[in-house]
Protein backbone atom coordinates (compact mmCIF):
# COMPACT_ATOMS: atom_id res chain seq x y z
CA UNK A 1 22.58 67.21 26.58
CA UNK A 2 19.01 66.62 26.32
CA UNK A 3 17.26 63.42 26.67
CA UNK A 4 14.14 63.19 24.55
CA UNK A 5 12.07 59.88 26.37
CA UNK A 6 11.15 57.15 23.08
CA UNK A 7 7.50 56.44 23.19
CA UNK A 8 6.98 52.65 22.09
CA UNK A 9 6.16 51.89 19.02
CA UNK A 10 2.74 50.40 17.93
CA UNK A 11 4.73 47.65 15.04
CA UNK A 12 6.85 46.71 18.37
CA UNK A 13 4.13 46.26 20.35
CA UNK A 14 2.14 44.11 18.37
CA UNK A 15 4.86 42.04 16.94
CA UNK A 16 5.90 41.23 20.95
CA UNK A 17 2.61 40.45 21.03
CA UNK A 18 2.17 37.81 18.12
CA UNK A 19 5.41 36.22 19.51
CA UNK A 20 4.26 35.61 22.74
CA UNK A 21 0.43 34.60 21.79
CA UNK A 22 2.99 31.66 18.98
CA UNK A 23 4.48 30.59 22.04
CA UNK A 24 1.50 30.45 23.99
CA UNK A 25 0.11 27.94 21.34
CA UNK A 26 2.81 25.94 20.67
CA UNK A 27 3.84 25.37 24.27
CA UNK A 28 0.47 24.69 25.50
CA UNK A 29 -0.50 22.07 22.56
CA UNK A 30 3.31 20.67 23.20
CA UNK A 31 2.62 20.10 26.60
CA UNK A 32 -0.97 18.92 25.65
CA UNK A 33 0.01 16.40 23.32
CA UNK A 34 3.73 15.78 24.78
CA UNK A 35 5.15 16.51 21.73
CA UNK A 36 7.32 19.98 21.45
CA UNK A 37 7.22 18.71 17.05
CA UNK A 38 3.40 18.29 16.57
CA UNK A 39 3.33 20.84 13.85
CA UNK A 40 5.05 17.95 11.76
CA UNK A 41 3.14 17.00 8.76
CA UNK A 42 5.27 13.74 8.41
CA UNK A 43 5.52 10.16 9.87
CA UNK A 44 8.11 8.37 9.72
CA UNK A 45 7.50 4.98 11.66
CA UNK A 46 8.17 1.48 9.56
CA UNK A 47 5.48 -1.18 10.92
CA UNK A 48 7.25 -4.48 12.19
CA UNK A 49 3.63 -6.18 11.03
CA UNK A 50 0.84 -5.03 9.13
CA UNK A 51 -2.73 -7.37 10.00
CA UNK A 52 -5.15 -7.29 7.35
CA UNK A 53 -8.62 -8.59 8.65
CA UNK A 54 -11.53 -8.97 5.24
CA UNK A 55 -14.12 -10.40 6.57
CA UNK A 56 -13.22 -12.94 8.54
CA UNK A 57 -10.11 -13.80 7.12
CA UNK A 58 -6.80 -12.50 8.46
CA UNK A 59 -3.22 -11.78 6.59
CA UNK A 60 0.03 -10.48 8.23
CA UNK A 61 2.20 -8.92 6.33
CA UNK A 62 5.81 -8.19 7.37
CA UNK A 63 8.79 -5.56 6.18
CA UNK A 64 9.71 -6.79 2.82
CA UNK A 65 6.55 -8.58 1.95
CA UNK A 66 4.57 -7.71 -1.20
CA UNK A 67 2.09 -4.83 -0.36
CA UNK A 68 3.90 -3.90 2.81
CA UNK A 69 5.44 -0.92 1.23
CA UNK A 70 2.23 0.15 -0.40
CA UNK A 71 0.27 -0.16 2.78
CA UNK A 72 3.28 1.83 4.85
CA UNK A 73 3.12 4.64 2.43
CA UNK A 74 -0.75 4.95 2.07
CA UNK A 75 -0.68 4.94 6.17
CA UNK A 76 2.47 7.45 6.55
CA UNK A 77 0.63 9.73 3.91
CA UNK A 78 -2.81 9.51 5.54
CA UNK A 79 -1.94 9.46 9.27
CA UNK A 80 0.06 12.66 8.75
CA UNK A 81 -2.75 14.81 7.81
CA UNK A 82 -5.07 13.91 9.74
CA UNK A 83 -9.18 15.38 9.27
CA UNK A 84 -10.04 15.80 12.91
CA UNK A 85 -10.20 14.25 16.37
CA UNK A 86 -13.03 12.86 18.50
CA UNK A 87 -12.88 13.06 21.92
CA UNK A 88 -15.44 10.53 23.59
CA UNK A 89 -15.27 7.67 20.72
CA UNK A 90 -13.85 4.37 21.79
CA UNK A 91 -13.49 0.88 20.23
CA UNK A 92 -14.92 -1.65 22.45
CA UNK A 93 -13.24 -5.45 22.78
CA UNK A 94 -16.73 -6.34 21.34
CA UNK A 95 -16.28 -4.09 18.16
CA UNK A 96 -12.56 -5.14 17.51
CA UNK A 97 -13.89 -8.98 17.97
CA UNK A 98 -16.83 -8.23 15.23
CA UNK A 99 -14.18 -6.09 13.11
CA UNK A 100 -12.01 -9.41 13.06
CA UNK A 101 -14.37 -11.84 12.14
CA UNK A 102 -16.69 -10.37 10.29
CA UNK A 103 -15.57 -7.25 8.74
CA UNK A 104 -12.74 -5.13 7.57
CA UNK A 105 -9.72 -3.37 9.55
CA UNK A 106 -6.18 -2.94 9.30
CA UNK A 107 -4.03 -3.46 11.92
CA UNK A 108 -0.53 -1.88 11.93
CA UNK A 109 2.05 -2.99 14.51
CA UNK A 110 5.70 -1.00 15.55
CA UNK A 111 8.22 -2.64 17.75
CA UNK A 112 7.71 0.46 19.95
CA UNK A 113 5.16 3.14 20.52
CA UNK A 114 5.79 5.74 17.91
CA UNK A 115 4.71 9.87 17.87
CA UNK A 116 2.19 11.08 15.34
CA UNK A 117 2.31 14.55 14.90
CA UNK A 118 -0.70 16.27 15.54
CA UNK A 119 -2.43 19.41 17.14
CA UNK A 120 -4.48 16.99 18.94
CA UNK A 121 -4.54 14.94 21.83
CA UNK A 122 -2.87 11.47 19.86
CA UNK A 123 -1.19 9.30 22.45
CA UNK A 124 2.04 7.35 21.49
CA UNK A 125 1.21 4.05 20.55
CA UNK A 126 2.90 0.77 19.13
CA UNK A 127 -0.88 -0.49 17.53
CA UNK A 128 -2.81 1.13 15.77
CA UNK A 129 -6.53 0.24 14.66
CA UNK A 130 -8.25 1.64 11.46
CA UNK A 131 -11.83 0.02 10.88
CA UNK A 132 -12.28 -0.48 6.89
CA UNK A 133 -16.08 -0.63 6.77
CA UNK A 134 -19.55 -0.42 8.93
CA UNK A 135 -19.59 2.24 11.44
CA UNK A 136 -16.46 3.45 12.40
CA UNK A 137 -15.32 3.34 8.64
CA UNK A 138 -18.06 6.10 7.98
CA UNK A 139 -15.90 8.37 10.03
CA UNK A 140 -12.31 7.11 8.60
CA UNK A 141 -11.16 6.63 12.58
CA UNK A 142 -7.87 5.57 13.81
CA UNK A 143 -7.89 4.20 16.81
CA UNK A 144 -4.17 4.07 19.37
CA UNK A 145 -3.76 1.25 21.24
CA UNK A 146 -2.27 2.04 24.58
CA UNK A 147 -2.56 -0.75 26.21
CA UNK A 148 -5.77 0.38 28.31
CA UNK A 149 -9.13 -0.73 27.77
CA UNK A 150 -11.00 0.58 25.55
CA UNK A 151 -8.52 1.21 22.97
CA UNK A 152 -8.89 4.69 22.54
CA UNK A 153 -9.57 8.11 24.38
CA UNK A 154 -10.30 9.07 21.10
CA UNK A 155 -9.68 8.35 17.55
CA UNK A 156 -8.23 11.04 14.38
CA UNK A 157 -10.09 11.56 11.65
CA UNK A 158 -8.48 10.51 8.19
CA UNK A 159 -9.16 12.68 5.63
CA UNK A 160 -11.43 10.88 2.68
CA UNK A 161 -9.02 11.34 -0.22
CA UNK A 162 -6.16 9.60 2.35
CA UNK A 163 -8.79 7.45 3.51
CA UNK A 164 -9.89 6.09 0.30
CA UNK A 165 -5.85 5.42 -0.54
CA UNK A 166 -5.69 3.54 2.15
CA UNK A 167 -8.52 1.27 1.29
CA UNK A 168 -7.25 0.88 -2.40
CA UNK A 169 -4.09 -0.11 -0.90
CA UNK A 170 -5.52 -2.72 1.41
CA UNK A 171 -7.58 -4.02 -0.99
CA UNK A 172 -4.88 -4.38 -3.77
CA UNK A 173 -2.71 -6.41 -0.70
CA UNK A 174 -5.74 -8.84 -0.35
CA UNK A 175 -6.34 -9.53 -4.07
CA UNK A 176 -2.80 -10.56 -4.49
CA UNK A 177 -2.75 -12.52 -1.53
């Protein structure tokens, strides 16, 4: 009997290759992010209370409310593909202040801290910030609230097409009201 030695194969190779480098990336943004599903394009979460500050007037709307499932659907859609991330941008108690008596932000509230799926660095939160107009507006941020001061490590990006529904829905929410 004669034993002929097999020579490995280049396909093999590479394709043990590509499956380790996939689980390099997924387990190291998993751990990253603390979330093994952050490939998800989907959220999920239902908002106990939705805040609606325009300019200097404030409206909370609750599950069942008219607008509530407009608003929940424009901010499922548009936190679930988010633009980008910033790292270094935070919303100061002074900002959030001005934001609620002056100008425009929503405000969206869960009864506990819920995931959003992301490649980035997104903490669980129960709060979530999104400034309607002036400065941060310019670069569609979402802000987590954690419960540390300032709000956020650093905000996602919306992009402007999910951005803009958002607004549209917020604004349709305060016309009725």
């Amino acid at each position: 009997m004669r034993h002929e030695k097999e020579t490995p194969k280049l396909g093999s190779a590479i394709f043990t290759m590509g499956i380790i480098a996939l689980v390099l990336v997924w387990g190291t943004t998993a751990l990253t992010n603390e979330d093994p599903l952050w490939f998800v394009h989907r959220f999920e979460g239902e908002a106990e209370a939705i805040t609606i500050y325009w300019d200097g007037q404030s409206t909370v709307i609750g599950r069942g409310e008219r607008g509530y499932s407009d608003l929940m659907t424009a901010f499922g859609q548009a936190i679930a593909r988010p633009a980008g991330f910033e790292w270094e941008v935070a919303f100061s108690e002074q900002s959030i202040e001005s934001y609620q008596q002056r100008f425009r932000m929503l405000k969206v509230t869960f009864p506990q801290p819920v995931q959003v799926h992301t490649r980035h660095p997104f903490p669980r939160a129960a709060t979530f910030l999104i400034p309607l107009n002036e400065t941060h507006a310019y670069s569609r941020r979402v802000f987590a609230f954690t419960g540390i001061v300032p709000y956020a490590s650093g905000p996602l990006n919306l992009s402007e097409p999910h951005f803009d529904a958002l607004y549209k829905a917020v604004e349709a929410a305060v016309t009725v009201m």
